[in-house]
N, C-alpha and C. Protein backbone atom coordinates (compact mmCIF):
# COMPACT_ATOMS: atom_id res chain seq x y z
N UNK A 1 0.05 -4.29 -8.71
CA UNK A 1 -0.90 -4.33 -7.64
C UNK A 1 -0.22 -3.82 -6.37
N UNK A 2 -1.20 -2.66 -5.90
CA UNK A 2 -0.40 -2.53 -4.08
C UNK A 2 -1.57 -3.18 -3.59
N UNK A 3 -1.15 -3.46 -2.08
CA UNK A 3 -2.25 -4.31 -1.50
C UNK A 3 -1.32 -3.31 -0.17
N UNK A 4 -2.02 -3.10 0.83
CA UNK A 4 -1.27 -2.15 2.01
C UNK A 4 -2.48 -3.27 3.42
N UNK A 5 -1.09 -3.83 4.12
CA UNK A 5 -1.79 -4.79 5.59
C UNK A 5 -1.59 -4.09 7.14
N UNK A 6 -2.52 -4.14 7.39
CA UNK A 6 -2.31 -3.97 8.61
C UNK A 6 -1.64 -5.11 9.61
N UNK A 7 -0.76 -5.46 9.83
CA UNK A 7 0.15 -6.78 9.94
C UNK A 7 -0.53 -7.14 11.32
N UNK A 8 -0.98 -6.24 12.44
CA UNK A 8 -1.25 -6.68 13.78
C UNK A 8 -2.84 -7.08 13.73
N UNK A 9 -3.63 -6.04 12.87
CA UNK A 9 -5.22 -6.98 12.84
C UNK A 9 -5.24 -7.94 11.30
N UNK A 10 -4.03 -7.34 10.71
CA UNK A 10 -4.21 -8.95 9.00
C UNK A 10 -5.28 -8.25 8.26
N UNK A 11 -5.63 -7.10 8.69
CA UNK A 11 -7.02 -6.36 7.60
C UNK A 11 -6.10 -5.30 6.72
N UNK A 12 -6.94 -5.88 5.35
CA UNK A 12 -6.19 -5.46 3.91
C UNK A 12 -6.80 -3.63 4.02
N UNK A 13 -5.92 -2.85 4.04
CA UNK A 13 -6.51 -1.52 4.24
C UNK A 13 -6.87 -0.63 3.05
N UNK A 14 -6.18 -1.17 1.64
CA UNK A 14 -6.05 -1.12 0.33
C UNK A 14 -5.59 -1.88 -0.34
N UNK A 15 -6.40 -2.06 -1.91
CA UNK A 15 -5.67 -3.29 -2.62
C UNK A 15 -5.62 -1.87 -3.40
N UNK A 16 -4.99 -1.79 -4.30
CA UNK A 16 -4.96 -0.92 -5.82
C UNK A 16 -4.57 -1.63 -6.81
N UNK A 17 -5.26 -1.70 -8.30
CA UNK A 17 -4.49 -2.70 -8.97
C UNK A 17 -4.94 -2.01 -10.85
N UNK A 18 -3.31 -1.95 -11.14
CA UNK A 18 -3.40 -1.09 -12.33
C UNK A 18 -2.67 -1.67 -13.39
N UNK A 19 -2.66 -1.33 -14.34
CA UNK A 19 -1.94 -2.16 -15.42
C UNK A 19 -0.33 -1.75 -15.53
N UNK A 20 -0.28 -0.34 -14.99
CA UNK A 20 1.10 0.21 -14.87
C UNK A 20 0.95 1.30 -13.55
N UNK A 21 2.22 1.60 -12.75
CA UNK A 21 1.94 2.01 -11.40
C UNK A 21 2.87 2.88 -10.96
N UNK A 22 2.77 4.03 -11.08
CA UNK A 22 4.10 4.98 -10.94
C UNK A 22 3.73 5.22 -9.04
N UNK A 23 5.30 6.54 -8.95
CA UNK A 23 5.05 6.48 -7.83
C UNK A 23 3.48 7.81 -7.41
N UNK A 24 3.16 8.57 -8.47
CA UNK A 24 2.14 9.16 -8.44
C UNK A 24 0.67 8.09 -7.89
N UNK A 25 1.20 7.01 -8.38
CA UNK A 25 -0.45 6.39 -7.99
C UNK A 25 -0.16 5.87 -6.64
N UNK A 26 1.07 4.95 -6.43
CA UNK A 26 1.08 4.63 -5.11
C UNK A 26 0.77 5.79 -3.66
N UNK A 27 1.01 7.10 -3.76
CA UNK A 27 0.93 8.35 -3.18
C UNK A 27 -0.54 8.64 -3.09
N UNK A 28 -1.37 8.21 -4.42
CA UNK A 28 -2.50 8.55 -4.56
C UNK A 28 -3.25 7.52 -3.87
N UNK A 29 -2.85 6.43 -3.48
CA UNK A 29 -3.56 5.35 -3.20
C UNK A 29 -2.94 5.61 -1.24
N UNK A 30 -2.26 5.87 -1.16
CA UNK A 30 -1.24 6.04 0.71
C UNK A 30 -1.87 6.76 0.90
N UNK A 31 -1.97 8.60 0.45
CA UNK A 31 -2.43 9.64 1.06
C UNK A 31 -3.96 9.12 1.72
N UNK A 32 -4.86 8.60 1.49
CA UNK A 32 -6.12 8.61 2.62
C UNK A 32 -5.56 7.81 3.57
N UNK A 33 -5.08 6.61 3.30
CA UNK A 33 -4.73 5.85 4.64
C UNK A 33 -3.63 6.86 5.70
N UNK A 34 -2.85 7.85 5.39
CA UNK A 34 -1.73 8.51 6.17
C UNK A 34 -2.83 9.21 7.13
N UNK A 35 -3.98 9.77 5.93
CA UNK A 35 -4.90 10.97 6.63
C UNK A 35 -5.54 10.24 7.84
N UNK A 36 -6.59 8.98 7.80
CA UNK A 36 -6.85 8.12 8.43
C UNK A 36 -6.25 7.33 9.41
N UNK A 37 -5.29 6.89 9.34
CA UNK A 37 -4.37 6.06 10.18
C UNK A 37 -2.98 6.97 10.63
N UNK A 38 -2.51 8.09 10.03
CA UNK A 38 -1.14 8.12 10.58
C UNK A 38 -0.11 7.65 10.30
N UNK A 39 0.97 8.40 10.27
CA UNK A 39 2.16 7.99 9.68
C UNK A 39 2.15 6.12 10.19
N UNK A 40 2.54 5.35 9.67
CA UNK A 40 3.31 3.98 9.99
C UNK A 40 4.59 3.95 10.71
N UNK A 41 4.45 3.14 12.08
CA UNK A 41 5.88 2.69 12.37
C UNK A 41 6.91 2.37 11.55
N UNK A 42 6.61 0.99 10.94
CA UNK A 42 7.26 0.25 9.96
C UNK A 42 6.54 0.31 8.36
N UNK A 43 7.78 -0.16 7.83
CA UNK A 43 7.25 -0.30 6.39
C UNK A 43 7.44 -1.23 5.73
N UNK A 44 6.91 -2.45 5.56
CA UNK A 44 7.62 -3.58 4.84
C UNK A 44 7.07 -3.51 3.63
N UNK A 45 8.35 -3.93 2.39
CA UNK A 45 7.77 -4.25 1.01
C UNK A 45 8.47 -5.34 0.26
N UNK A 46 7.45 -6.08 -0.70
CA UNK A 46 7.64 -6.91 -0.87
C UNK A 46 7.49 -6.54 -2.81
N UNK A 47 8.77 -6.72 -3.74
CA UNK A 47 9.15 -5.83 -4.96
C UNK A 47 9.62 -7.22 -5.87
N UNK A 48 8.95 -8.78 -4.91
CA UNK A 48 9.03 -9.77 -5.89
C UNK A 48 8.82 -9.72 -7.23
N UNK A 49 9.72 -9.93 -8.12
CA UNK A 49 9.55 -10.37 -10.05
C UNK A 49 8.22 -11.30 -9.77
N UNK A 50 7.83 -10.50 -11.28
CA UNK A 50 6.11 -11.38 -11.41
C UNK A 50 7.31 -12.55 -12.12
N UNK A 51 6.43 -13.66 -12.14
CA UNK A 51 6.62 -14.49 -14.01
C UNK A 51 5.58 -14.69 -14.71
């Protein structure tokens, strides 16, 4: 699952959620928000182990 936040309004801008997730989909899922919003200041990620 990506989920992409806007950290200053807390509004979820994309969830994406796939059974397997290369970096082709994450790109595929960023590119409208870059087009829309603009590069990002920051980038935080969070690459926690499921259990």
């Amino acid at each position: 699952m990506l989920t992409v936040l806007d950290e200053f309004t807390r509004q979820a801008l994309a969830v994406t959620v796939r059974t397997k997730m290369g970096a082709d989909d994450v790109l595929e899922a960023l590119n409208p928000l870059l087009l829309r919003h603009g590069s990002p200041e920051y980038i935080r990620s969070d690459n926690a182990p499921s259990s």
